[in-house]
N, C-alpha and C. Protein backbone atom coordinates (compact mmCIF):
# COMPACT_ATOMS: atom_id res chain seq x y z
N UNK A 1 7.19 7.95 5.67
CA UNK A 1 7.68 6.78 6.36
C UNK A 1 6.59 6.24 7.29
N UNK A 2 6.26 5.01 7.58
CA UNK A 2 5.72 4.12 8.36
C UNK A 2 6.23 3.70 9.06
N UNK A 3 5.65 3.81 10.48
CA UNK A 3 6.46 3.35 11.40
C UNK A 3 6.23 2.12 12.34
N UNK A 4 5.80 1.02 12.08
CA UNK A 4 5.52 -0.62 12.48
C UNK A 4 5.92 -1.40 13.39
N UNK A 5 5.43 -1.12 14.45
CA UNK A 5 6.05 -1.94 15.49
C UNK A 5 7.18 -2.09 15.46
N UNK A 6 7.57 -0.88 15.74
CA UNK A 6 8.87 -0.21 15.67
C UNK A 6 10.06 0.00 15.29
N UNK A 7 9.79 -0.72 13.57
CA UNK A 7 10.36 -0.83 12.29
C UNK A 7 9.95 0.41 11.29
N UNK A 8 10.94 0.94 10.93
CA UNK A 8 10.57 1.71 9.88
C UNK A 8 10.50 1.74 8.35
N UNK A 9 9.23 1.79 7.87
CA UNK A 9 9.22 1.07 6.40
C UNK A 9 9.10 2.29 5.62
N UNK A 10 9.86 2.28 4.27
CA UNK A 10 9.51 3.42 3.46
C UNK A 10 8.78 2.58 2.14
N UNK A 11 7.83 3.60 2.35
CA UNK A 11 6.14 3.53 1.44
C UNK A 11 7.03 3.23 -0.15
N UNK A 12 7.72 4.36 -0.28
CA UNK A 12 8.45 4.31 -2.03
C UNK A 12 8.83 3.24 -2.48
N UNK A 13 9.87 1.80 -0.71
CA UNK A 13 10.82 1.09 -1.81
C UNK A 13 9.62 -0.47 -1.51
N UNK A 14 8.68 -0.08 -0.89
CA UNK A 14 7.43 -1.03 -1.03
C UNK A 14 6.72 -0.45 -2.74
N UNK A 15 6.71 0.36 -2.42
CA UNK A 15 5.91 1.11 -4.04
C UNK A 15 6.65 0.24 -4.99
N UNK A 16 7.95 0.47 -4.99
CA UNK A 16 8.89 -0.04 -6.02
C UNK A 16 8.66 -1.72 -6.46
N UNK A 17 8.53 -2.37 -5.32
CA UNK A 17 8.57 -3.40 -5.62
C UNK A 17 6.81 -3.83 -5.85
N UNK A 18 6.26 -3.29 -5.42
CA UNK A 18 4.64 -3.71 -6.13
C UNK A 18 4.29 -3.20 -7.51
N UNK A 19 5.19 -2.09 -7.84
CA UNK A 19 4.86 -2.05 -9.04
C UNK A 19 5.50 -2.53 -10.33
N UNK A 20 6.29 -3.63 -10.00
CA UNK A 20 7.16 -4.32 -10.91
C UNK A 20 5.89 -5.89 -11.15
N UNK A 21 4.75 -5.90 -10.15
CA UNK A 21 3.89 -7.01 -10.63
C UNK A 21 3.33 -7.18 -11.71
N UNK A 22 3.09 -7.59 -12.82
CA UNK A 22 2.73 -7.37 -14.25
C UNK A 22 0.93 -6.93 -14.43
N UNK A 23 0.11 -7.24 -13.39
CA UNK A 23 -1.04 -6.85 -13.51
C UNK A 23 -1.30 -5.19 -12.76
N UNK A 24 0.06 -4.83 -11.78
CA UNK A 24 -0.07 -3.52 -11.13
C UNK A 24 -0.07 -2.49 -12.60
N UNK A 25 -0.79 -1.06 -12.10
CA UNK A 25 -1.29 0.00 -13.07
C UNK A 25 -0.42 1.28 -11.80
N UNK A 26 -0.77 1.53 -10.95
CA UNK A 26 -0.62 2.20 -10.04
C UNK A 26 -0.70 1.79 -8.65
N UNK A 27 -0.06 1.97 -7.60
CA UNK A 27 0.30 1.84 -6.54
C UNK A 27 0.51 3.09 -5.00
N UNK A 28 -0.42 2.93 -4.16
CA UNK A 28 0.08 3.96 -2.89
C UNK A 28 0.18 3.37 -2.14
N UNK A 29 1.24 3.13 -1.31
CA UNK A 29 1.22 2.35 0.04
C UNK A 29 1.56 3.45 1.63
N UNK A 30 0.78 3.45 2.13
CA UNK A 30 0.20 4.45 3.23
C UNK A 30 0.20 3.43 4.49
N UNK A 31 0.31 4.36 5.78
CA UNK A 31 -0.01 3.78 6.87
C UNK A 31 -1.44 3.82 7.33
N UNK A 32 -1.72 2.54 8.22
CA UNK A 32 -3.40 2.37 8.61
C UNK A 32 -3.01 2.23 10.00
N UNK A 33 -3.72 2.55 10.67
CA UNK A 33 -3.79 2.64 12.44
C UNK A 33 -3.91 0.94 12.69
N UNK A 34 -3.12 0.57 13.43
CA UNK A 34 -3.33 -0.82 14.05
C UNK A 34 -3.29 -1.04 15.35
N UNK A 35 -3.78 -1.95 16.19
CA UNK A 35 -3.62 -1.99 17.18
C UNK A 35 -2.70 -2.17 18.50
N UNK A 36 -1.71 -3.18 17.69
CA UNK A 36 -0.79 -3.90 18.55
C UNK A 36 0.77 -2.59 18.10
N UNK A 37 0.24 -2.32 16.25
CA UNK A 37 2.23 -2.03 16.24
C UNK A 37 1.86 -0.34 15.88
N UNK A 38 0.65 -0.61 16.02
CA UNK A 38 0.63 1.39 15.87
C UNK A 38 0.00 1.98 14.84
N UNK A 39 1.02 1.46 13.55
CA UNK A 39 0.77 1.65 12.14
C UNK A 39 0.83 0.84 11.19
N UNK A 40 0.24 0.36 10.14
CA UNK A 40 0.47 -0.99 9.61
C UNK A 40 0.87 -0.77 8.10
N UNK A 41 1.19 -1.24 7.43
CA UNK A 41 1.49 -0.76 5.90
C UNK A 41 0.52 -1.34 5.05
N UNK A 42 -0.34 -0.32 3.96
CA UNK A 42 -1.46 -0.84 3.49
C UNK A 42 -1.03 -0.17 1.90
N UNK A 43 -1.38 -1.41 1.47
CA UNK A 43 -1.46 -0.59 -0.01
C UNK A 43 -2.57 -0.62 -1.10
N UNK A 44 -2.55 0.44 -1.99
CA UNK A 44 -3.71 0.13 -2.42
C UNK A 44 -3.74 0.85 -3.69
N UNK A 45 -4.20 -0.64 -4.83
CA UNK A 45 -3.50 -0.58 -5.89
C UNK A 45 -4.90 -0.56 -6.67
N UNK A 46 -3.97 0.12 -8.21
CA UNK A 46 -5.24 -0.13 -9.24
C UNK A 46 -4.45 -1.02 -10.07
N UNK A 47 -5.64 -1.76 -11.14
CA UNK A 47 -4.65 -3.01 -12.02
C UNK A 47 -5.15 -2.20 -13.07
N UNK A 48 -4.10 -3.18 -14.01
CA UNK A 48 -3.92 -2.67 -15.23
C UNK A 48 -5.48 -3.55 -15.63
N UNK A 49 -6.13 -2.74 -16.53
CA UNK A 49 -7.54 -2.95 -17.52
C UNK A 49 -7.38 -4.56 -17.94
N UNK A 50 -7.91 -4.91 -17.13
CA UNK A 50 -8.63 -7.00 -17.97
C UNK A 50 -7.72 -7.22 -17.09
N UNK A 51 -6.61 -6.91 -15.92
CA UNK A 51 -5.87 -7.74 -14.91
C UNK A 51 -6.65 -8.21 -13.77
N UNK A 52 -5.95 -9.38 -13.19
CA UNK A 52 -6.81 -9.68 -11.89
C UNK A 52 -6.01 -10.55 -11.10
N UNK A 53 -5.86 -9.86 -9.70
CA UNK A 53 -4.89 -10.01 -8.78
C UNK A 53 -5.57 -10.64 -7.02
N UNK A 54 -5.30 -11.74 -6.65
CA UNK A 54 -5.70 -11.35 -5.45
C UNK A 54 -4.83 -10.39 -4.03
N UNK A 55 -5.49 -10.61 -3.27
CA UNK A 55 -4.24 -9.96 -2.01
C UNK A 55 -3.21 -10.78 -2.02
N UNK A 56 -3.35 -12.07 -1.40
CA UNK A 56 -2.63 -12.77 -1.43
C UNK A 56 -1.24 -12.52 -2.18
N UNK A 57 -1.46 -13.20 -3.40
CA UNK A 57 -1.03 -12.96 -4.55
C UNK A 57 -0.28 -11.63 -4.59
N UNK A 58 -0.37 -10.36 -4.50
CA UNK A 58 0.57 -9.56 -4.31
C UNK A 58 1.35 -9.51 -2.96
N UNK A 59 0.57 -10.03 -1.41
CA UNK A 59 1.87 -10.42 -0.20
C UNK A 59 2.57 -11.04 -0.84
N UNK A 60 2.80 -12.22 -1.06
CA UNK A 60 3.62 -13.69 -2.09
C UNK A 60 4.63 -13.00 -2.64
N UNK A 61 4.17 -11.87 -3.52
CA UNK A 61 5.22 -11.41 -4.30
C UNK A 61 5.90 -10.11 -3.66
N UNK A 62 5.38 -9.61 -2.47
CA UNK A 62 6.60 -8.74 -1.89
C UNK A 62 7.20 -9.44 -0.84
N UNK A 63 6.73 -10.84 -0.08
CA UNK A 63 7.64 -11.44 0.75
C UNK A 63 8.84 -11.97 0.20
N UNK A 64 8.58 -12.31 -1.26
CA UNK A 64 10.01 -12.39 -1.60
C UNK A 64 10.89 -11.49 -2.16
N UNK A 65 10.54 -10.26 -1.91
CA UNK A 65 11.55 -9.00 -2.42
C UNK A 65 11.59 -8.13 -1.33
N UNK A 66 11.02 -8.41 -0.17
CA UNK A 66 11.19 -7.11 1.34
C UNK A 66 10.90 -8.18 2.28
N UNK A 67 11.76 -7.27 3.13
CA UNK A 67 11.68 -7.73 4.69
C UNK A 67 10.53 -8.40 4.88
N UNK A 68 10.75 -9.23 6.13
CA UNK A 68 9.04 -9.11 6.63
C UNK A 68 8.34 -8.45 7.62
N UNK A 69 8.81 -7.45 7.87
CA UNK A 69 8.35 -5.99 8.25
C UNK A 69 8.12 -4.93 7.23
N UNK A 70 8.25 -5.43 6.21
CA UNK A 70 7.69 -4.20 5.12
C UNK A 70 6.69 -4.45 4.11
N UNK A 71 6.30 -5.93 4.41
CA UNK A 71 5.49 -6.35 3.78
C UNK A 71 3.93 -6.14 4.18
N UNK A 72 3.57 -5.51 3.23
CA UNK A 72 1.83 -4.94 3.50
C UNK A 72 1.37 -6.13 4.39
N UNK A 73 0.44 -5.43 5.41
CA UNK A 73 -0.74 -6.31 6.32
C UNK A 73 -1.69 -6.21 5.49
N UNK A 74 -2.21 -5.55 4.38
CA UNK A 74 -3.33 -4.89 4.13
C UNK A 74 -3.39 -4.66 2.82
N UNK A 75 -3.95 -5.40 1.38
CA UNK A 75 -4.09 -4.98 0.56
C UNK A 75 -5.25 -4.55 0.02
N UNK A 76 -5.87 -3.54 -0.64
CA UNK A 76 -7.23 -3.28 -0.99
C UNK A 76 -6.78 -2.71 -2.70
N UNK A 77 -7.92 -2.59 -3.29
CA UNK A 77 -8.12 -2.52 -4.71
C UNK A 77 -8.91 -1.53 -5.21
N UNK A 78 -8.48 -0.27 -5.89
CA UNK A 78 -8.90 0.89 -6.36
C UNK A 78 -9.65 0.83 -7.71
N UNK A 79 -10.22 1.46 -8.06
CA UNK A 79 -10.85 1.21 -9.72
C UNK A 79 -9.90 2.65 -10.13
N UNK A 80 -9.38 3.63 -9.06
CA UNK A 80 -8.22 5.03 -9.81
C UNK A 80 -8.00 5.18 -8.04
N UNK A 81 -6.91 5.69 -8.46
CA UNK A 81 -5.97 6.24 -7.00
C UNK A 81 -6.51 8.00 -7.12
N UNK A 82 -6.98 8.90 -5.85
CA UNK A 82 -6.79 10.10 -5.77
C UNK A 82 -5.44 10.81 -6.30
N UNK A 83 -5.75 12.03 -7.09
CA UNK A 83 -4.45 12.24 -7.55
C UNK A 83 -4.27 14.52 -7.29
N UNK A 84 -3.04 14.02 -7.10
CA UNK A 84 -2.86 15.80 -7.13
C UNK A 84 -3.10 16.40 -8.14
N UNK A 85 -3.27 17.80 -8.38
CA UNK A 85 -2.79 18.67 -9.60
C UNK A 85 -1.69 18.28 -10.67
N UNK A 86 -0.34 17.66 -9.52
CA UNK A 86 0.76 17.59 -10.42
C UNK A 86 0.66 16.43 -11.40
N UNK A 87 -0.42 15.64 -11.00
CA UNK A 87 -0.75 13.80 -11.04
C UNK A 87 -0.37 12.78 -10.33
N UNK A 88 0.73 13.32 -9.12
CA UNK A 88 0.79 12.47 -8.45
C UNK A 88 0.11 11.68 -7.80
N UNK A 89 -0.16 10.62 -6.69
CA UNK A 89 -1.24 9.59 -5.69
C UNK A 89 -1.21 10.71 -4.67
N UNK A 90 -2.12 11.22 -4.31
CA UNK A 90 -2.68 11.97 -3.00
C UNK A 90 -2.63 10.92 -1.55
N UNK A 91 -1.50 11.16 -1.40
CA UNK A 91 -1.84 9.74 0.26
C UNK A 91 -2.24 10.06 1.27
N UNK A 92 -2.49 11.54 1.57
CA UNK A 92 -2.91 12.12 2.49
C UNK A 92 -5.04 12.18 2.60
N UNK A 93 -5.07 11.99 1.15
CA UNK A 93 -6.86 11.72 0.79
C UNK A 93 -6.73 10.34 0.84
N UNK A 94 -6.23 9.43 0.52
CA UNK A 94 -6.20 7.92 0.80
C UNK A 94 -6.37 7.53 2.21
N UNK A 95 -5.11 8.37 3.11
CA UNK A 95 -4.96 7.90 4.61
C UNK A 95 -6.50 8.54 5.14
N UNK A 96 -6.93 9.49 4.92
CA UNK A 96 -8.39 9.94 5.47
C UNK A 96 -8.88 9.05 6.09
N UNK A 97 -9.51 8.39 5.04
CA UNK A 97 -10.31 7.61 5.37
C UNK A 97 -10.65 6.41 6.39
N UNK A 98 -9.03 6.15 6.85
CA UNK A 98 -8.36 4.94 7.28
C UNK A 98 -8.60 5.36 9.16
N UNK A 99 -7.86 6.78 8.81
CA UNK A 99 -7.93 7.47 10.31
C UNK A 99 -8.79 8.10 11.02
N UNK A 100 -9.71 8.92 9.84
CA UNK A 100 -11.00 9.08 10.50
C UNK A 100 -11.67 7.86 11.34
N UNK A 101 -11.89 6.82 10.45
CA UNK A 101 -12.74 5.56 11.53
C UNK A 101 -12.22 5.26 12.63
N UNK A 102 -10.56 5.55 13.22
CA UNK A 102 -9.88 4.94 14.00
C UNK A 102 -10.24 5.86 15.22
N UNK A 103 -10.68 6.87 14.92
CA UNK A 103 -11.12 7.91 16.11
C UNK A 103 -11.97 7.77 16.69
C-alpha cells in the first residue's frame, strides 16, 4: 500500500487498471518519496514488442478508471521489470533505487 498525502492507494487495483492498456506487457506500481505528500505512486511499465506509449497517454487512461489520488504522478518505462524466483515484479529492487537517492 501507498500512502499519498494521506490517501491510501493500493499498487494491485492501479496495476489492474494499467494493465488493461493494449500496448502494456507488464506493470509495477511502487511508492517514490515526494516532498509535499510523502509518497507518490509511480509506475513502471514494460510495453508489449513494436508498442509505443507516452506518460501522458497512460495518466489519460487511469484518470478515467481511478480516483484522482490513485493516479500515478510518475510514469517511467522499463525494457523488463526485476523479477523474483517465483517470476513475480520484485518492487522492493524497483523501490531501491527511488529511495536510495532520497537519502
Amino acid at each position: 500500500m501507498i500512502v499519498s498525502g494521506g490517501y491510501n492507494v493500493y499498487s494491485t487495483k492501479v496495476e489492474n487498471v494499467i494493465s488493461q492498456h493494449p500496448a502494456v506487457s507488464n506493470v509495477a506500481v511502487i511508492a517514490t518519496p515526494h516532498p509535499e505528500w510523502g509518497e507518490a505512486v509511480t509506475a513502471v511499465i514494460q510495453l508489449k514488442p513494436g508498442m509505443e506509449v507516452t506518460e501522458e497517454e497512460i495518466i489519460e487512461f487511469c484518470r478515467a478508471k481511478l480516483a484522482r489520488y490513485e493516479v500515478p504522478k510518475r510514469v517511467e518505462f522499463a525494457d523488463s521489470l526485476p523479477l523474483t524466483p517465483l517470476g513475480k515484479v520484485n518492487k522492493r529492487e524497483l523501490r531501491e533505487k527511488y529511495w536510495k537517492s532520497a537519502e
